[in-house]
Each structure stands twice: as C-alpha cells, then as structure tokens.
N, C-alpha and C. Protein backbone atom coordinates (compact mmCIF):
# COMPACT_ATOMS: atom_id res chain seq x y z
N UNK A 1 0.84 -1.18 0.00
CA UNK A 1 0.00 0.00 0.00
C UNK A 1 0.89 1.24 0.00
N UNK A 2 0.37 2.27 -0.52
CA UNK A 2 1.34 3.52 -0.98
C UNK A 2 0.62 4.50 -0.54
N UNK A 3 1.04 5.12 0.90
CA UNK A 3 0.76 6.10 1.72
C UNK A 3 1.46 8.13 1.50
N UNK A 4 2.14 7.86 0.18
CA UNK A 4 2.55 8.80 0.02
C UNK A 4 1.54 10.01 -0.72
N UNK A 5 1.61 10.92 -0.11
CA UNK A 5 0.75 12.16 -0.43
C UNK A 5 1.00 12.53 -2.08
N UNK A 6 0.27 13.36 -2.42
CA UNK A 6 0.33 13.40 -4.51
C UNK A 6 1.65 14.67 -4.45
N UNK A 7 1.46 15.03 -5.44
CA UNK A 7 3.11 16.07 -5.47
C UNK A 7 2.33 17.08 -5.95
N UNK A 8 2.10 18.05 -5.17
CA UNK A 8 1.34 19.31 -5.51
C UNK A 8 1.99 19.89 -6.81
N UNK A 9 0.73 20.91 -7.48
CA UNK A 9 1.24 21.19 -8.74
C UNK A 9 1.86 22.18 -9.06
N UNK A 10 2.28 22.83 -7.61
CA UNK A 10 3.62 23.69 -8.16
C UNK A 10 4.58 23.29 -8.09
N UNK A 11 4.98 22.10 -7.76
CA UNK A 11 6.25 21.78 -7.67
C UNK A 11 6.52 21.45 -8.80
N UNK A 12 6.01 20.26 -9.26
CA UNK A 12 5.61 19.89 -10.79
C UNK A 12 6.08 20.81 -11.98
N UNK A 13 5.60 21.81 -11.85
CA UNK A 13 5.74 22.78 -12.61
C UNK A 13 6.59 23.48 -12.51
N UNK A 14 7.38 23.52 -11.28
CA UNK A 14 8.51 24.10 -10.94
C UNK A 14 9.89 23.19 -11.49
N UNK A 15 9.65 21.92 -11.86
CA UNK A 15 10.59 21.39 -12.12
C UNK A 15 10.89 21.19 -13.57
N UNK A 16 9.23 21.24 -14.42
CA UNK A 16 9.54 21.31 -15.78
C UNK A 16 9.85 22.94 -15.81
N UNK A 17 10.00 23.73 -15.72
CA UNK A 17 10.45 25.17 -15.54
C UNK A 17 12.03 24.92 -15.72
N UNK A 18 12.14 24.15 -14.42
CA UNK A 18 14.02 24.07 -14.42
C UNK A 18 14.54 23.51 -15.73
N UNK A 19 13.78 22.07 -16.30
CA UNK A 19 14.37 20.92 -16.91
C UNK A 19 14.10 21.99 -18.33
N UNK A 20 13.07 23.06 -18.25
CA UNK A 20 13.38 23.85 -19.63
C UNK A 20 14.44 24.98 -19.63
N UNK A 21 14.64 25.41 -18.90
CA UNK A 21 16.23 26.20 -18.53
C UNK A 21 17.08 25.44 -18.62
N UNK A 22 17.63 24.22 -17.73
CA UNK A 22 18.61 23.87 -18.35
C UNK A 22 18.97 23.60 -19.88
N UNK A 23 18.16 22.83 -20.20
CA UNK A 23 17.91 22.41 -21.64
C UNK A 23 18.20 23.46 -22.34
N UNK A 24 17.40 25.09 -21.82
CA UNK A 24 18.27 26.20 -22.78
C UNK A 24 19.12 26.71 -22.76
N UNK A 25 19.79 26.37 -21.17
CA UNK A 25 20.99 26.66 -21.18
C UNK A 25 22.38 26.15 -21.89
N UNK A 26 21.68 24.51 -22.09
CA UNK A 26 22.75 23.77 -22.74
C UNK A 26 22.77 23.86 -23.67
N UNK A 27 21.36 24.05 -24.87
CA UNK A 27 21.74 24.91 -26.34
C UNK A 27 22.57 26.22 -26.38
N UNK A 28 22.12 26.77 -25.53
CA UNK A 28 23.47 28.09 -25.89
C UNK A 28 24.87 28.30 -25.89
N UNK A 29 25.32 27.19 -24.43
CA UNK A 29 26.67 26.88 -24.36
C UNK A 29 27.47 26.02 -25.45
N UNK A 30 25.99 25.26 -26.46
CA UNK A 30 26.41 24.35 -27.37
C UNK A 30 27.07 25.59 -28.66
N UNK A 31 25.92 26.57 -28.88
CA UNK A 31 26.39 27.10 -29.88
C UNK A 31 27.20 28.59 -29.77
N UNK A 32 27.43 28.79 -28.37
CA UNK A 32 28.65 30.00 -27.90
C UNK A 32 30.12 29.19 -27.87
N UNK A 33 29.89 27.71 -27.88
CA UNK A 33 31.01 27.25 -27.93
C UNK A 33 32.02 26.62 -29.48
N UNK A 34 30.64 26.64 -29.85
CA UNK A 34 31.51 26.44 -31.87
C UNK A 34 31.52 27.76 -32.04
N UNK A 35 30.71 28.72 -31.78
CA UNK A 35 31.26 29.73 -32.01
C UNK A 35 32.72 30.57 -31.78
N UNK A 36 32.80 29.56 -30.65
CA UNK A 36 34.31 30.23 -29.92
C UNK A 36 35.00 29.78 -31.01
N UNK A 37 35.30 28.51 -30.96
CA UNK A 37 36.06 27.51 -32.24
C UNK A 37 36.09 28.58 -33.97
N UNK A 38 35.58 28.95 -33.88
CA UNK A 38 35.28 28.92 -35.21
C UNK A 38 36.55 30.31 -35.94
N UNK A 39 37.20 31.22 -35.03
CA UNK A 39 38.31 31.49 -35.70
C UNK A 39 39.21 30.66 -36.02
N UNK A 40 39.66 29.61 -35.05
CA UNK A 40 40.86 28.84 -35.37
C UNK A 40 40.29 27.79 -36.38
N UNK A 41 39.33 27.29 -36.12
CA UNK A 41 38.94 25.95 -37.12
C UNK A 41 38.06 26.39 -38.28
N UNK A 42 37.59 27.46 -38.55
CA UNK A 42 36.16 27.65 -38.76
C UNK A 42 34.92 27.39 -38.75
N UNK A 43 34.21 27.83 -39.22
CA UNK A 43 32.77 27.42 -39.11
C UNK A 43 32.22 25.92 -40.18
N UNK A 44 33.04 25.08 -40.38
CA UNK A 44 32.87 23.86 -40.97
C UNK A 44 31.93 23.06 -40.31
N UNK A 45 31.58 21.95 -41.33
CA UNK A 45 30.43 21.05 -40.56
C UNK A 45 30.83 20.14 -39.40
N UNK A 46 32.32 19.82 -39.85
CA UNK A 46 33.15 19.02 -38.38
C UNK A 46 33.17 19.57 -37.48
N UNK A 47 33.28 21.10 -37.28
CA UNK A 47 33.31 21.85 -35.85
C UNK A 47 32.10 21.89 -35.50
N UNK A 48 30.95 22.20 -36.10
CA UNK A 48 29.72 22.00 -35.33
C UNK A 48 29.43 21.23 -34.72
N UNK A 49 30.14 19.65 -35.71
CA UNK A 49 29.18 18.41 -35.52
C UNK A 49 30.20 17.62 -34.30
N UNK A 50 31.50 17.92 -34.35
CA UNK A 50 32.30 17.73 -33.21
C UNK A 50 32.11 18.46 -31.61
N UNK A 51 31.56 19.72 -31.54
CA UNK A 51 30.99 20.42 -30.71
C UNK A 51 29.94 20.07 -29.88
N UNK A 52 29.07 19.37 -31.04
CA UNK A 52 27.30 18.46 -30.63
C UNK A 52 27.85 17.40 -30.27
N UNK A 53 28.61 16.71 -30.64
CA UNK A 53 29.00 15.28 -29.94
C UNK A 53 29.55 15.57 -28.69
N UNK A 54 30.76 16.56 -28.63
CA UNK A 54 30.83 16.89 -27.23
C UNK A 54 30.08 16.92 -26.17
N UNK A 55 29.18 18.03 -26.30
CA UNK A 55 28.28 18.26 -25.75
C UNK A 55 27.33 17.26 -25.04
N UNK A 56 26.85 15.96 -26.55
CA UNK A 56 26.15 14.78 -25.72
C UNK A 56 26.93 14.25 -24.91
N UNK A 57 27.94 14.08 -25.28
CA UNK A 57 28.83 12.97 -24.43
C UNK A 57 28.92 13.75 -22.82
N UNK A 58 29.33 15.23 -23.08
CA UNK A 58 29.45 15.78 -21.36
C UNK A 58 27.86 15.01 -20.61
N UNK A 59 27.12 15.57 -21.47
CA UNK A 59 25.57 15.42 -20.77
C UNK A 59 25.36 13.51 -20.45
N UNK A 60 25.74 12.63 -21.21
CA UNK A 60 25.68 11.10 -20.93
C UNK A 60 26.46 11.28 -19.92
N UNK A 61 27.78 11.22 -20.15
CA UNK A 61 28.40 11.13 -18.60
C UNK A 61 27.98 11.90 -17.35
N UNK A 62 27.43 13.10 -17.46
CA UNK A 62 26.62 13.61 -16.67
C UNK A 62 25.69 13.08 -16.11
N UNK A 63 24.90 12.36 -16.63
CA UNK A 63 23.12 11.48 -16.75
C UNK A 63 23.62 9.87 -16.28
N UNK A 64 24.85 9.83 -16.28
CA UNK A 64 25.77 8.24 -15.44
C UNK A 64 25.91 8.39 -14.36
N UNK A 65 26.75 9.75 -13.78
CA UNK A 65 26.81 9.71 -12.64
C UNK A 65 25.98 10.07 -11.58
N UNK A 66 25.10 11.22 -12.02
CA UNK A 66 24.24 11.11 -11.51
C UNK A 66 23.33 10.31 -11.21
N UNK A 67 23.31 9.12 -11.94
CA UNK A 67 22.23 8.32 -11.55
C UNK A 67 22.45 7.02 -11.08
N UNK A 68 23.82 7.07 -11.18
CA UNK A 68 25.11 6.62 -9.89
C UNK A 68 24.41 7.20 -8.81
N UNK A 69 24.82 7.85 -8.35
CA UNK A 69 24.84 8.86 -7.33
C UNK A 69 23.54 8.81 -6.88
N UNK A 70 22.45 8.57 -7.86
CA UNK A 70 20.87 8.49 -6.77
C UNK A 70 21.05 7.55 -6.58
N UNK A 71 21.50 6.13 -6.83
CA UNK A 71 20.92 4.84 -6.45
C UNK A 71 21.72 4.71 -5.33
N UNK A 72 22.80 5.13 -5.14
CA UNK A 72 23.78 5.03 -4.08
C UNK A 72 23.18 5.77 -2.99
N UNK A 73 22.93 6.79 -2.90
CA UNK A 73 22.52 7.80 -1.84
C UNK A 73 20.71 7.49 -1.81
C-alpha cells in the first residue's frame, strides 16, 4: 500500500520550468562554444558536428553519474 501524499502542482511545474532552462541553457553553451572555435577551425560542418558530440557525451556522462549517485545515496 502507498501512503505517500500526490506532489502538488507547483512543484511539478517548478521542475519542468528548471528541466526547460537547463535544456536552454545547454543549447546556448552548445552554440557560444563552436562559435568560440570557429576562428581557429572555422565554421565547418566538423566543428559543429564535433561540438554536438561533445556536448552529448558531457551530458551522458553527466546522466551516469548522476544516476550513480541516486541509487547510491
């Protein structure tokens, strides 16, 4: 039996709020950061597309440990 109370709906909403900020935060750092690149390498399709892979890969390893880290704690 599951005695736990419902999750009121500001919280709810408070959290898709966050999960859409981050999310825009991480598009911008994606494309302020080929932008940085882009005197030395230029603006080629490898620097973009090397930039976006970056990027997933920070965020997977990100989305590992953290979820390391909940099951542990």
């Amino acid at each position: 039996m599951n005695d736990d109370a419902p999750t009121p709906r500001g919280r709810i909403l408070a959290l898709g709020a966050l999960v859409l900020l981050g999310g825009f935060a991480v598009m911008v750092l994606e494309i302020v950061g080929a932008r940085y690149l882009q005197p030395w390498f230029g603006g080629a399709f490898y620097v973009w597309t090397s930039q976006i892979g970056m990027v997933m890969l920070a965020l997977a390893l990100g989305y590992g440990v953290g979820g390391h880290l909940a099951d542990r704690f």
